[in-house]
Protein backbone atom coordinates (compact mmCIF):
# COMPACT_ATOMS: atom_id res chain seq x y z
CA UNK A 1 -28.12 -27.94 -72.54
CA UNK A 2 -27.18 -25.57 -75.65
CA UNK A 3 -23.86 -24.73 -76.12
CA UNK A 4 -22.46 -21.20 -78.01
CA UNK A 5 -20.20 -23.88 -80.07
CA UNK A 6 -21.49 -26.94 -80.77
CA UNK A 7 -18.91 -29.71 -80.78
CA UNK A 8 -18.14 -32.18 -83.50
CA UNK A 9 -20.53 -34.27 -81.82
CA UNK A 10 -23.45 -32.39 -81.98
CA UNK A 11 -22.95 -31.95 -85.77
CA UNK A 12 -23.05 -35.64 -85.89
CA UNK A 13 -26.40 -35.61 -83.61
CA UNK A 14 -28.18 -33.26 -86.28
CA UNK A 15 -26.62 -35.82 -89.50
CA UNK A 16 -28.90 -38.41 -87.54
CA UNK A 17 -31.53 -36.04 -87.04
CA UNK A 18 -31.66 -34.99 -90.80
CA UNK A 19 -31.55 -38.19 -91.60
CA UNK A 20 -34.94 -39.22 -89.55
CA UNK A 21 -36.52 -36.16 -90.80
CA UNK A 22 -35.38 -37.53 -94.29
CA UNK A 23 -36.15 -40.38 -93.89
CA UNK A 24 -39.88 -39.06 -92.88
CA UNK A 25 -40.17 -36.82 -96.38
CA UNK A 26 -38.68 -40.03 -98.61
CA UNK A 27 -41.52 -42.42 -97.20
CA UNK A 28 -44.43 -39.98 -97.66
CA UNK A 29 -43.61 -38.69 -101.13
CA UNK A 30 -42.56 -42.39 -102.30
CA UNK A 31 -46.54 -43.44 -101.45
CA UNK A 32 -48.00 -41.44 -103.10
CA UNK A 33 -46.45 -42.68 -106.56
CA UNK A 34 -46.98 -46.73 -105.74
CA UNK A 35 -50.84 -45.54 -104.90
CA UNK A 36 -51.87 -47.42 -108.30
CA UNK A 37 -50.25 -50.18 -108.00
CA UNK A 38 -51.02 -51.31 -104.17
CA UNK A 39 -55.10 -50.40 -105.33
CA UNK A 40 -54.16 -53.26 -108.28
CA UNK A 41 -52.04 -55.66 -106.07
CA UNK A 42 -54.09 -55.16 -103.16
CA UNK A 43 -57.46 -55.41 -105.16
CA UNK A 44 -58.30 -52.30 -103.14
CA UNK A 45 -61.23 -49.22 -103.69
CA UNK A 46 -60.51 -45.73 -104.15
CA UNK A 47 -62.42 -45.19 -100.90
CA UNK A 48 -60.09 -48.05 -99.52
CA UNK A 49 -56.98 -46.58 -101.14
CA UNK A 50 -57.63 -43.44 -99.91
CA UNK A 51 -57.10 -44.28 -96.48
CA UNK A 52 -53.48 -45.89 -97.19
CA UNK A 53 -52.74 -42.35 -96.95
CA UNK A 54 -55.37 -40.63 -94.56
CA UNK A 55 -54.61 -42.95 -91.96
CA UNK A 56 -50.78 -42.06 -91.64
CA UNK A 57 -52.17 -38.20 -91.84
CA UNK A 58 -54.43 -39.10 -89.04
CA UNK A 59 -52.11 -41.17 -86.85
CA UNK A 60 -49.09 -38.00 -87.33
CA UNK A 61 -51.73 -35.03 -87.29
CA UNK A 62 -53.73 -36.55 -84.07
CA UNK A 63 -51.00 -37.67 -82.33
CA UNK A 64 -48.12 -34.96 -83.08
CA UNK A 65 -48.99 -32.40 -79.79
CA UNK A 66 -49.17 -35.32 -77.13
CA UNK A 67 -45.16 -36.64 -78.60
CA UNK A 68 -43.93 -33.14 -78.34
CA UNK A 69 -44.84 -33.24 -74.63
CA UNK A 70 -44.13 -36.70 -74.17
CA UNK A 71 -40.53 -36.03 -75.78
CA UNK A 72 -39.96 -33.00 -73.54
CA UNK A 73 -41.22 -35.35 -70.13
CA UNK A 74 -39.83 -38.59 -70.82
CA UNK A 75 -37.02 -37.88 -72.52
CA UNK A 76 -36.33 -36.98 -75.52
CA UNK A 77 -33.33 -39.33 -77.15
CA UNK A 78 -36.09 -42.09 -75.47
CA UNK A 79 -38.96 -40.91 -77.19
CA UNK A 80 -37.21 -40.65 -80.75
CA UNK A 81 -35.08 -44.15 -80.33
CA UNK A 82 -37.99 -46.09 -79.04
CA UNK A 83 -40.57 -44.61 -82.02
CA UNK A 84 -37.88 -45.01 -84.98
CA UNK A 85 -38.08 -48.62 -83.63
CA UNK A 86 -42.20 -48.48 -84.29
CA UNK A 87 -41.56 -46.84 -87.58
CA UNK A 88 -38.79 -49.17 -88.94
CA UNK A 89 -41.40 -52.41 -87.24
CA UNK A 90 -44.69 -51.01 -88.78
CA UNK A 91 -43.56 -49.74 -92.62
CA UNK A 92 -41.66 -53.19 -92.64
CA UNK A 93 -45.21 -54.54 -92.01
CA UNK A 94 -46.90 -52.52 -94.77
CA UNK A 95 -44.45 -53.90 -97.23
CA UNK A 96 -45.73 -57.46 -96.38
CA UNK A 97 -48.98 -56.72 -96.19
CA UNK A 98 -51.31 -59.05 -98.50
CA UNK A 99 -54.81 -57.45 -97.23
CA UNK A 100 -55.83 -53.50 -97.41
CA UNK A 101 -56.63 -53.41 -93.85
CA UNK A 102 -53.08 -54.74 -92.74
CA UNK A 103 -51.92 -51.89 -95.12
CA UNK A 104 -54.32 -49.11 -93.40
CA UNK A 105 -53.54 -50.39 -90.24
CA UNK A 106 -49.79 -50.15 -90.80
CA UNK A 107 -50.30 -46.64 -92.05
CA UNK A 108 -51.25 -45.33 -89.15
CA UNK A 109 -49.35 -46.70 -86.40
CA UNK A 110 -46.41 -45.18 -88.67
CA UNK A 111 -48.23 -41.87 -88.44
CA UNK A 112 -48.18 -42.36 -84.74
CA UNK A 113 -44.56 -43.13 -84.31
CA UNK A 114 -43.84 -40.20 -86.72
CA UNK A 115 -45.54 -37.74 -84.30
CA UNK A 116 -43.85 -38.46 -81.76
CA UNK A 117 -40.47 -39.09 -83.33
CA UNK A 118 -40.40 -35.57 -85.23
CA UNK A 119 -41.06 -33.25 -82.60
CA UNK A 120 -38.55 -35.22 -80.32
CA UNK A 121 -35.89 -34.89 -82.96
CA UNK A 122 -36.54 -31.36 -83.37
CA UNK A 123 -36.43 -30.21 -79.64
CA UNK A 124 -32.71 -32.37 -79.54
CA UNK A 125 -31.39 -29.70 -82.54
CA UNK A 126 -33.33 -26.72 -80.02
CA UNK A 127 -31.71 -27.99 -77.17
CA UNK A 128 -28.23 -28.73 -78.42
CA UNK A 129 -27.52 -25.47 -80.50
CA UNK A 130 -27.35 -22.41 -78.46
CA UNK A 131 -30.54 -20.17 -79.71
CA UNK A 132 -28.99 -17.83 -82.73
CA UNK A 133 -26.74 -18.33 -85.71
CA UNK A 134 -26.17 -21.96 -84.88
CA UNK A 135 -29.23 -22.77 -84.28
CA UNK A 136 -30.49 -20.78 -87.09
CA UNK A 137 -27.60 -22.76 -89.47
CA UNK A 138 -29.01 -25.97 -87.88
CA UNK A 139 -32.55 -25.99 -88.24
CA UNK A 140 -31.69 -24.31 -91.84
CA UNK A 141 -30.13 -27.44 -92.88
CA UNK A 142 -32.75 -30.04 -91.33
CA UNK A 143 -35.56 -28.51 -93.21
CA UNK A 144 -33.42 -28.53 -96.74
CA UNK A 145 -32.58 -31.84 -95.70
CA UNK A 146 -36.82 -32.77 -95.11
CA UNK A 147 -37.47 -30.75 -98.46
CA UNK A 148 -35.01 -32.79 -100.11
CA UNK A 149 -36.04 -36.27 -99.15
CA UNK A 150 -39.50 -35.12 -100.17
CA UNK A 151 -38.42 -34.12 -103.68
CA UNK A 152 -36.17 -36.84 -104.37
CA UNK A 153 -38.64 -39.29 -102.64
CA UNK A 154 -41.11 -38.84 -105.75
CA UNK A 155 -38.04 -40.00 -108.08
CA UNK A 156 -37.13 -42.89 -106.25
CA UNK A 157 -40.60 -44.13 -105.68
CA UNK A 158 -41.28 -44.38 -109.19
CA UNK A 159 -38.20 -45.96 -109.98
CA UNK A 160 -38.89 -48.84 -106.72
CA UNK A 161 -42.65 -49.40 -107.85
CA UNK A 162 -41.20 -50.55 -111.19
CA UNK A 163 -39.93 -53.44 -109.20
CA UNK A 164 -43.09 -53.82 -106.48
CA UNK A 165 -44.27 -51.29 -104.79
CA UNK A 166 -43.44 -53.19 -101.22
CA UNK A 167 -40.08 -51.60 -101.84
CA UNK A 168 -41.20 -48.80 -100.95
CA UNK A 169 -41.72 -49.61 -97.91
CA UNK A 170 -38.71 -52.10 -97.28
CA UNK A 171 -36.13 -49.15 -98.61
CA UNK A 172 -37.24 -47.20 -95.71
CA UNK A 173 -36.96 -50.02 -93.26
CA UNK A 174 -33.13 -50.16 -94.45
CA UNK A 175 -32.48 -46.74 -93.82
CA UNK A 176 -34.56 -46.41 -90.81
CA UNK A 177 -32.15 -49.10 -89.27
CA UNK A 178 -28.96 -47.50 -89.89
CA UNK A 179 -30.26 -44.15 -88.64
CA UNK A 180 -31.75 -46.02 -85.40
CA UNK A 181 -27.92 -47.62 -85.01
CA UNK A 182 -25.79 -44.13 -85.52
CA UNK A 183 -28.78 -42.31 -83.06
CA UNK A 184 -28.04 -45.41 -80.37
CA UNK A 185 -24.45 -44.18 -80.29
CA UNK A 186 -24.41 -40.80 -80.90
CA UNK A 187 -27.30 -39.14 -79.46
CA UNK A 188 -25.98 -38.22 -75.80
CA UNK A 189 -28.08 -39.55 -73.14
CA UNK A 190 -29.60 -36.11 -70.66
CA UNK A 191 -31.73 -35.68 -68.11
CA UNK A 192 -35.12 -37.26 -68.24
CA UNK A 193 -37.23 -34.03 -68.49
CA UNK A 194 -40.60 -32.78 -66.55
CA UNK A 195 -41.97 -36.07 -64.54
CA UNK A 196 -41.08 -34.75 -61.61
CA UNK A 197 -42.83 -31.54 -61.93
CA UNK A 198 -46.38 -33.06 -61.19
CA UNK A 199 -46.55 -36.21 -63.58
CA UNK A 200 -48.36 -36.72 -66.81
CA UNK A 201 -51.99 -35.04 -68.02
CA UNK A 202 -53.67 -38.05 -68.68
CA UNK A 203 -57.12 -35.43 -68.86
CA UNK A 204 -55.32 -33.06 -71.22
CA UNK A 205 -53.80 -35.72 -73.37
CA UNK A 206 -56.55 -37.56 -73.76
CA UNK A 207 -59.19 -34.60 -75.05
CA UNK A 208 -56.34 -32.84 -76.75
CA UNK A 209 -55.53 -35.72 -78.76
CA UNK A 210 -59.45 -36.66 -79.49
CA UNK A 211 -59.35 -33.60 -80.79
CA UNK A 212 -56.55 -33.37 -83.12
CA UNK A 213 -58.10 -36.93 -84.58
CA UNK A 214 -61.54 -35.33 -85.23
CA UNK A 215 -60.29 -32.53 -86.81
CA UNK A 216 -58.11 -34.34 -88.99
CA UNK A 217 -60.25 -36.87 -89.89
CA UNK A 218 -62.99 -34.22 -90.69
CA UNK A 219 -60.55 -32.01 -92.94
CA UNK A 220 -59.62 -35.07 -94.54
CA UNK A 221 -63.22 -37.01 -95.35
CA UNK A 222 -64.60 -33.76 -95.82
CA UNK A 223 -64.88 -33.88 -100.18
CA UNK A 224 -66.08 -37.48 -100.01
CA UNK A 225 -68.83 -37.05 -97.15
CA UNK A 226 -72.36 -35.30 -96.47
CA UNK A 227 -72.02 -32.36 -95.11
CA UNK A 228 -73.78 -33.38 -91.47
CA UNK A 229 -70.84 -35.82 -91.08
CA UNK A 230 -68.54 -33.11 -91.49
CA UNK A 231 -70.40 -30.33 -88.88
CA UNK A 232 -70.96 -33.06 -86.90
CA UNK A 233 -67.29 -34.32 -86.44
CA UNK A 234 -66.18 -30.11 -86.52
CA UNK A 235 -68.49 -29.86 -83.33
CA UNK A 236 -67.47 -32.94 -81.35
CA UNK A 237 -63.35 -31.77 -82.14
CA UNK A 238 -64.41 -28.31 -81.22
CA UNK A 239 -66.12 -30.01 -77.67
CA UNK A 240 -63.00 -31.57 -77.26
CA UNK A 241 -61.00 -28.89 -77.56
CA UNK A 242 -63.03 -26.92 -75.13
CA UNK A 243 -62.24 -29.40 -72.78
CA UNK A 244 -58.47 -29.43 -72.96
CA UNK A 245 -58.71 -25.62 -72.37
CA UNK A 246 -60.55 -25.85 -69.41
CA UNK A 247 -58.79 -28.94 -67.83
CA UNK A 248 -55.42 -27.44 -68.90
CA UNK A 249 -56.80 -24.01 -66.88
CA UNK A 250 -57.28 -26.17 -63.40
CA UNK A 251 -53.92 -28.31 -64.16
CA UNK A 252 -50.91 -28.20 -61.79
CA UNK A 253 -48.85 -30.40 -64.62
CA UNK A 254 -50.39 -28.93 -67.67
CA UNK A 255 -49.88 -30.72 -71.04
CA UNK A 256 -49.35 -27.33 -73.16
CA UNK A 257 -49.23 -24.49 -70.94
CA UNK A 258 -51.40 -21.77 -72.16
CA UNK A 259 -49.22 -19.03 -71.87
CA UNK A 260 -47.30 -20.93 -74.77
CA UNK A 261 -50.00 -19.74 -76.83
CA UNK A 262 -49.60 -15.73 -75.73
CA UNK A 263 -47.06 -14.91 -78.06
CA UNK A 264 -47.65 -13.34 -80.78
CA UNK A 265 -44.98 -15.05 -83.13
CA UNK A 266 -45.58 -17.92 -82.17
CA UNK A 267 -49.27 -18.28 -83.45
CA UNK A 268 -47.95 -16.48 -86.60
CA UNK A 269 -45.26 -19.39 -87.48
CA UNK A 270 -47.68 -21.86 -87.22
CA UNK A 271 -50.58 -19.95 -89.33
CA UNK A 272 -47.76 -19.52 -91.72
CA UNK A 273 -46.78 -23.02 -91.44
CA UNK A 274 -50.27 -24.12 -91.99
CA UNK A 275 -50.63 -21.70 -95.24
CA UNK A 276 -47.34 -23.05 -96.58
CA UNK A 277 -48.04 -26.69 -96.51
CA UNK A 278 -51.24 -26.12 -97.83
CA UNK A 279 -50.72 -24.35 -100.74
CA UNK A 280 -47.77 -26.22 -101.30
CA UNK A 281 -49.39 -29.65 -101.39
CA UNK A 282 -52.29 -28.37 -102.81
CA UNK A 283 -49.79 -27.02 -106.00
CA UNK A 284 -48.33 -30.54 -106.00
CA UNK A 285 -51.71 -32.31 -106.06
CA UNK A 286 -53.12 -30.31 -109.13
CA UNK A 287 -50.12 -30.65 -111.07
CA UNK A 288 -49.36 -34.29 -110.33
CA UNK A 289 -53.23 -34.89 -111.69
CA UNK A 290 -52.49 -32.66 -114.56
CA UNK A 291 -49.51 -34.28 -115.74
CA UNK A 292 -50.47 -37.93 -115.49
CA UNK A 293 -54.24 -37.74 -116.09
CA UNK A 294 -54.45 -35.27 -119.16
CA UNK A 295 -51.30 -35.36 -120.48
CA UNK A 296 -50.61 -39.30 -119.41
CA UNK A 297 -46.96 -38.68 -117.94
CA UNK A 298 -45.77 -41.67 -116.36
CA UNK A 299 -44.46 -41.70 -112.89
CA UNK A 300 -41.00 -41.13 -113.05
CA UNK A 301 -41.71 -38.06 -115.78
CA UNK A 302 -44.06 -36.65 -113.28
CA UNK A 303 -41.11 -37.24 -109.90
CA UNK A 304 -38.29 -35.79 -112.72
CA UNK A 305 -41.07 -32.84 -113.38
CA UNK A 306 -41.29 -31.64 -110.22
CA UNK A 307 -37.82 -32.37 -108.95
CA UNK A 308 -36.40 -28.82 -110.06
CA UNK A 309 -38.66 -28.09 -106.27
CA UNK A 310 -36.00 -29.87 -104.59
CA UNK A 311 -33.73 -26.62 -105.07
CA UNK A 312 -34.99 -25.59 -101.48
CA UNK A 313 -32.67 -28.37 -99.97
CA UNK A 314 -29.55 -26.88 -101.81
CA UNK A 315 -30.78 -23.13 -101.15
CA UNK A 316 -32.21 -23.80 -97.20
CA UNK A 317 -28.64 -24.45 -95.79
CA UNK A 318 -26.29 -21.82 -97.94
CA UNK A 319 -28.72 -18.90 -99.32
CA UNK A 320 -31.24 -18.64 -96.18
CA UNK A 321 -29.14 -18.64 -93.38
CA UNK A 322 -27.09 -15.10 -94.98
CA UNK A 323 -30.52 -13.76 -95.78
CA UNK A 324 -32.16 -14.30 -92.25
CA UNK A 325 -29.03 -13.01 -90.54
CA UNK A 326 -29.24 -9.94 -92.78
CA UNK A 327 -33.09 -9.52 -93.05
CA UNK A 328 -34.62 -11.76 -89.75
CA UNK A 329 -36.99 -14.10 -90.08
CA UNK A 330 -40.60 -12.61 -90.67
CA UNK A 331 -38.97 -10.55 -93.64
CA UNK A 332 -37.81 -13.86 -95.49
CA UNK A 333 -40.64 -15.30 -94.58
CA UNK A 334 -42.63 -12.94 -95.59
CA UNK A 335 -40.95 -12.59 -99.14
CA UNK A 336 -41.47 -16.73 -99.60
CA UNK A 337 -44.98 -16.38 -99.18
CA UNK A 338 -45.04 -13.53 -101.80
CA UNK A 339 -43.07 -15.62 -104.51
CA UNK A 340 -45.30 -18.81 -103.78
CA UNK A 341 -48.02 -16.67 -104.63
CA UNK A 342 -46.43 -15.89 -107.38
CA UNK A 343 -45.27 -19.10 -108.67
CA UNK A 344 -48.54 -20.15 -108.24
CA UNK A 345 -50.40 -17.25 -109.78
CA UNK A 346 -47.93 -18.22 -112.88
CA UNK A 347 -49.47 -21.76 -113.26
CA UNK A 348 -53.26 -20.08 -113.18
CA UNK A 349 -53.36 -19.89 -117.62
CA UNK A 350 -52.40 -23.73 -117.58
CA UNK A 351 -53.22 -24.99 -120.89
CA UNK A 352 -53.67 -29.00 -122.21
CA UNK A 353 -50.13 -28.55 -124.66
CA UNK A 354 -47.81 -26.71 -122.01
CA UNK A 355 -44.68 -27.31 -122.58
CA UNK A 356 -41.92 -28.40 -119.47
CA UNK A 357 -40.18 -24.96 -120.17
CA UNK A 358 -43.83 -23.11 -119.79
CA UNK A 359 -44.14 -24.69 -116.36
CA UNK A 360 -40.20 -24.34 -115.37
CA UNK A 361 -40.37 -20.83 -113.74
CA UNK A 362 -43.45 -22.15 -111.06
CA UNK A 363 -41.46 -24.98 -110.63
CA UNK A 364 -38.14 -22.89 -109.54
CA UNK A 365 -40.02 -20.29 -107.80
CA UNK A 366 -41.47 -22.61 -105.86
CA UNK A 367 -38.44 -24.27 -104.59
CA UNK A 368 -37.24 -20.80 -103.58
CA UNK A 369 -40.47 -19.71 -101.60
CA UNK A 370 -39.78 -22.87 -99.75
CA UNK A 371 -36.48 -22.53 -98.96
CA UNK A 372 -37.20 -19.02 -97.85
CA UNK A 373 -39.92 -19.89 -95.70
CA UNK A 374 -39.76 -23.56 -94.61
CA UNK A 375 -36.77 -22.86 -92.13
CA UNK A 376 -37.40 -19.34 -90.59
CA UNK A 377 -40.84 -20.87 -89.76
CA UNK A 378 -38.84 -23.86 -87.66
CA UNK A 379 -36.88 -21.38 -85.97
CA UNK A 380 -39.64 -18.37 -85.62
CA UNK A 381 -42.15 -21.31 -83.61
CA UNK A 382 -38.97 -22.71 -81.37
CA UNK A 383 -37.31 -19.11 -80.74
CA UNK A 384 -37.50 -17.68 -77.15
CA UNK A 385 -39.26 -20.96 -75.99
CA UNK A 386 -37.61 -22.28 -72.64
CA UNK A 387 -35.78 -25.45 -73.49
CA UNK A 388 -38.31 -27.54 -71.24
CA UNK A 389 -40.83 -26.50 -73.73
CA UNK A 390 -39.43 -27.03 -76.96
CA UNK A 391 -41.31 -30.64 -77.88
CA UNK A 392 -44.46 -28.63 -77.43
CA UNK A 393 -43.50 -26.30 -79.57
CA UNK A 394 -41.77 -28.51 -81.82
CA UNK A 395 -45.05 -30.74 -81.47
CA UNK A 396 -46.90 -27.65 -82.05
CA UNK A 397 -45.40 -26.75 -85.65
CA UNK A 398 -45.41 -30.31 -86.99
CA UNK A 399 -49.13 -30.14 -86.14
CA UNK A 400 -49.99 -27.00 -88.33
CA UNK A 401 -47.62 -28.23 -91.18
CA UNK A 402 -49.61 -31.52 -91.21
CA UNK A 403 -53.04 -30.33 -90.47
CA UNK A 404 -52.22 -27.36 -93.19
CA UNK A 405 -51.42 -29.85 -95.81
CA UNK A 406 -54.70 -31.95 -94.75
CA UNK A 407 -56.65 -28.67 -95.29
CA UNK A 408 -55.18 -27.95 -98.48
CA UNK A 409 -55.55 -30.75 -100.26
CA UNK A 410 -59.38 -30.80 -98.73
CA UNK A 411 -60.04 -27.56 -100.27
CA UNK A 412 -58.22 -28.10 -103.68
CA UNK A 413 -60.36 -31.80 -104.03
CA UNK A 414 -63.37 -29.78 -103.03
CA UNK A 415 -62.99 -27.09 -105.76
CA UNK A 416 -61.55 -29.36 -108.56
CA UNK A 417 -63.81 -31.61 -108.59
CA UNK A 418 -67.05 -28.65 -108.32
CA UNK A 419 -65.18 -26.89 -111.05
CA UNK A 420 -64.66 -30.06 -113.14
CA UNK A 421 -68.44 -31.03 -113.25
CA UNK A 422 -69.19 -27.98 -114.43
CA UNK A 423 -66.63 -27.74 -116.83
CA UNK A 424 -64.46 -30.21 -117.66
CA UNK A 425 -60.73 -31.88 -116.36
CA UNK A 426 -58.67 -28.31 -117.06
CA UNK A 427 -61.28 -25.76 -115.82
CA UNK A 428 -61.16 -28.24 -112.69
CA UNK A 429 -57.29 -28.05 -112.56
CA UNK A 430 -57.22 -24.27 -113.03
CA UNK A 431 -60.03 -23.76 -110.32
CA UNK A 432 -57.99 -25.69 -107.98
CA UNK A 433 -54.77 -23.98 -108.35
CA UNK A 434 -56.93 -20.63 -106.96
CA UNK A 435 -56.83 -22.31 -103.52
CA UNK A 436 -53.12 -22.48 -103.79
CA UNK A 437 -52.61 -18.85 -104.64
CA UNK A 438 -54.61 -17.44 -102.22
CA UNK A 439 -53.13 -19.68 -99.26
CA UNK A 440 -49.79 -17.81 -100.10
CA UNK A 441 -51.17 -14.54 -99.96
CA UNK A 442 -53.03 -15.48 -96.47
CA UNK A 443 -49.57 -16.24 -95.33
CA UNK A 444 -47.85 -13.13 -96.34
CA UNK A 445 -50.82 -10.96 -94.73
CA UNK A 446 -50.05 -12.91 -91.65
CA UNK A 447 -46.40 -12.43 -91.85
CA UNK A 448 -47.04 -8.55 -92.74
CA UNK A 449 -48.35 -8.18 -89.20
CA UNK A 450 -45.32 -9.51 -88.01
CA UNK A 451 -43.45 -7.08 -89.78
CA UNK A 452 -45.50 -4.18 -88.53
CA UNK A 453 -44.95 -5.78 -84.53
CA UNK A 454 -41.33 -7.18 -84.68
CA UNK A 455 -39.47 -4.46 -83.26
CA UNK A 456 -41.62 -3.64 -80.00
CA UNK A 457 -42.81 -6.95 -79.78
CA UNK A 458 -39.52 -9.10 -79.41
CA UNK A 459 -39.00 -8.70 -75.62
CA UNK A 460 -42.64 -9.11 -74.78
CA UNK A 461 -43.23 -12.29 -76.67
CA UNK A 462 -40.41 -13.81 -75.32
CA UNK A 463 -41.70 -13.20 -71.79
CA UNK A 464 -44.97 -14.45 -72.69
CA UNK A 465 -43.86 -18.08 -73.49
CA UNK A 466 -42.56 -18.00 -70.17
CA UNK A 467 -45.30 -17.06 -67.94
């Protein structure tokens, strides 16, 4: 239970937890820099290496709703120890992998174990900070501390895959360990959760997570396959998802209670949470092609380049916290989304000779829209939810920031590579960064709404996650 002051103890709890969540950013953003040299090692396809990384988005995206709930009925300490154990088992397994499958393979187990590891780390910081300023301060510093690993994860993977790119994995195994010893001992042991309350929805869980695979995986093939793949895979997730509703209708144990889905802020955090990601990684993915395709940057240029973004995990846990208490949440929220689009709108003229200073004030700007907007959206999706339900909702967030980023980086491929056979490599780049810009400004007309609502709506919303 949430305490008005946490204890020194609880601090310690959320070091652990930012270091999982760390941990989680460092391993994704590190991949994505060794890509070349597994394909050469490996003797791997593009079609082959593509999946290195879908199948971790699939395993996390498919399977991030049914760990929120498992976290909040089986316990939640349980749920994170025993899937930082799969993680640290499983990357440790891609780094000795000698075949593309074992790699794939690998891949997505991880994914798994991070969907159900993240949500259940989350609902511990919900559920040990009383709901307000220390919460807010929390969950502040656990997404600069996500942000962070993610920025400095695309130095250090650089820097590893100059040795071999199994590093990458085995560095993670290392710190995976130590943060699975310090959770063992510090995380405090609590009541098991929800079992008793009418057992597990194997029905729910089982068409709700079909679904969340389907979608995925169609977001994710989508720029590589005919089109009738793609509608046809839309359809059978939307069947699916049809299915959940109904059974979770009739359900005495539901797996997400539909009322959940009633409030009004709610949906908006994850919306915004799915515009963020998505113009965020679909930013990163145009620039990252720009710099080491046209202009042949290596690596660890390209991780320095972009590093300046990492200013979110200095700014998340000092600037936002006085700014949310002084503004509220939808308002900084809603002014990230406006300088994203921005930043964004700023890197539209790119030209083949721009200089690092040219591309500096996206690059800041960026960082700041983040740090404004990454944390209020954690605490706007987990405020007023009853503690029983906070690995759904924690489950629920992690879901739109994945499947967001998924969609982004669909849409940017998509339009790049139109754009580039009509044109060539930088009308491709500068058609892609549209998608970018107007994700940020879908975001902020979401948020606006919010601002419109917030007053009257407060009270209301809160009662409607309960019933």
């Amino acid at each position: 239970m949430a305490t008005t002051r946490p204890t020194r103890r609880a601090w310690a709890v959320l070091f652990v937890l930012c270091g999982a969540i760390f941990l989680e950013g460092i391993d994704i953003s590190m991949l994505g820099v060794a890509l070349p040299s597994i394909r050469a090692d490996l003797g791997m396809t593009t079609g082959a290496l593509s999946w290195v990384v879908s199948a971790y988005v699939l395993g996390y995206g498919g399977f991030m709703l049914l760990g929120g709930r498992a976290a909040d009925l089986w316990g939640r300490r349980r749920v994170f120890l025993v899937c930082l154990g799969v993680f640290i088992l499983f990357s440790g397994l891609g780094g000795l992998a000698q075949e593309g499958w074992v790699l794939i393979a690998a891949r997505f187990v991880t994914g798994v174990a991070a969907a159900f590891m993240t949500p259940a780390g989350l609902s511990i910081i919900t559920t040990t900070f009383a709901e307000g300023p220390q919460r807010n301060k929390a969950l502040l510093v656990y997404a600069g501390t996500a942000a962070g690993g993610f920025s400095l994860g695309m130095v250090v993977g650089g820097l590893l895959t100059a040795a071999s790119w199994r590093w990458v994995f085995f560095a993670p195994v290392i710190l995976a360990t130590a943060i699975l010893l310090a959770g063992i001992r510090l995380i405090p042991r609590t009541r098991q959760g929800a079992t008793a309350n009418g057992g597990f929805d194997l029905a729910g869980a089982t068409t709700i997570t079909g679904a969340m695979l389907l979608l995925v995986l169609t977001v994710v093939r989508a720029p590589d396959v005919h089109i009738g793949w793609t509608a046809g895979t839309l359809a059978a997730s939307a069947a699916l998802l049809a299915a959940f509703v109904a059974i979770e209708r009739r359900s005495a144990a539901p797996l997400v209670r539909l009322g959940l889905l009633r409030s009004g802020p709610l949906v908006r955090a994850n919306v915004g949470a799915m515009a963020l990601t998505g113009s965020f990684f679909g930013f990163q993915f145009v620039t990252v092609l720009y710099l080491q395709e046209l202009r042949g940057w290596s690596t660890v240029q390209t991780g320095l380049t972009l590093m300046v973004v990492g200013i979110d995990s200095v700014l998340a846990p000092t600037l936002t916290p006085k700014l949310v208490e002084r503004w509220g949440n939808v308002r900084v929220i809603f002014g990230g989304f406006l300088l994203a689009a921005l930043a964004y709108a700023l890197f539209l003229p790119l030209g083949a000779d721009w200089t690092y200073p040219m591309m500096l004030p996206t690059l800041i700007l960026t960082g700041l829209a983040f740090a404004l907007a990454y944390g209020p959206l954690t605490i706007a999706a987990t405020d007023g939810v009853d503690e029983a339900e906070q690995g759904v909702a924690g489950g629920l967030l992690n879901s739109s920031f994945q499947f967001g980023s998924a969609l982004g980086l669909a849409l940017v491929t998509a339009v790049n590579v139109a754009a580039t056979e009509a044109g060539d490599a930088l009308d491709g780049y500068r058609a892609g960064l549209v998608v970018p810009v107007v994700a940020a400004l879908v975001g902020a007309a979401v948020m606006a709404v919010g601002l419109r609502r917030r007053a009257p709506e407060t009270a209301a919303a809160r009662e409607a996650v309960r019933v």
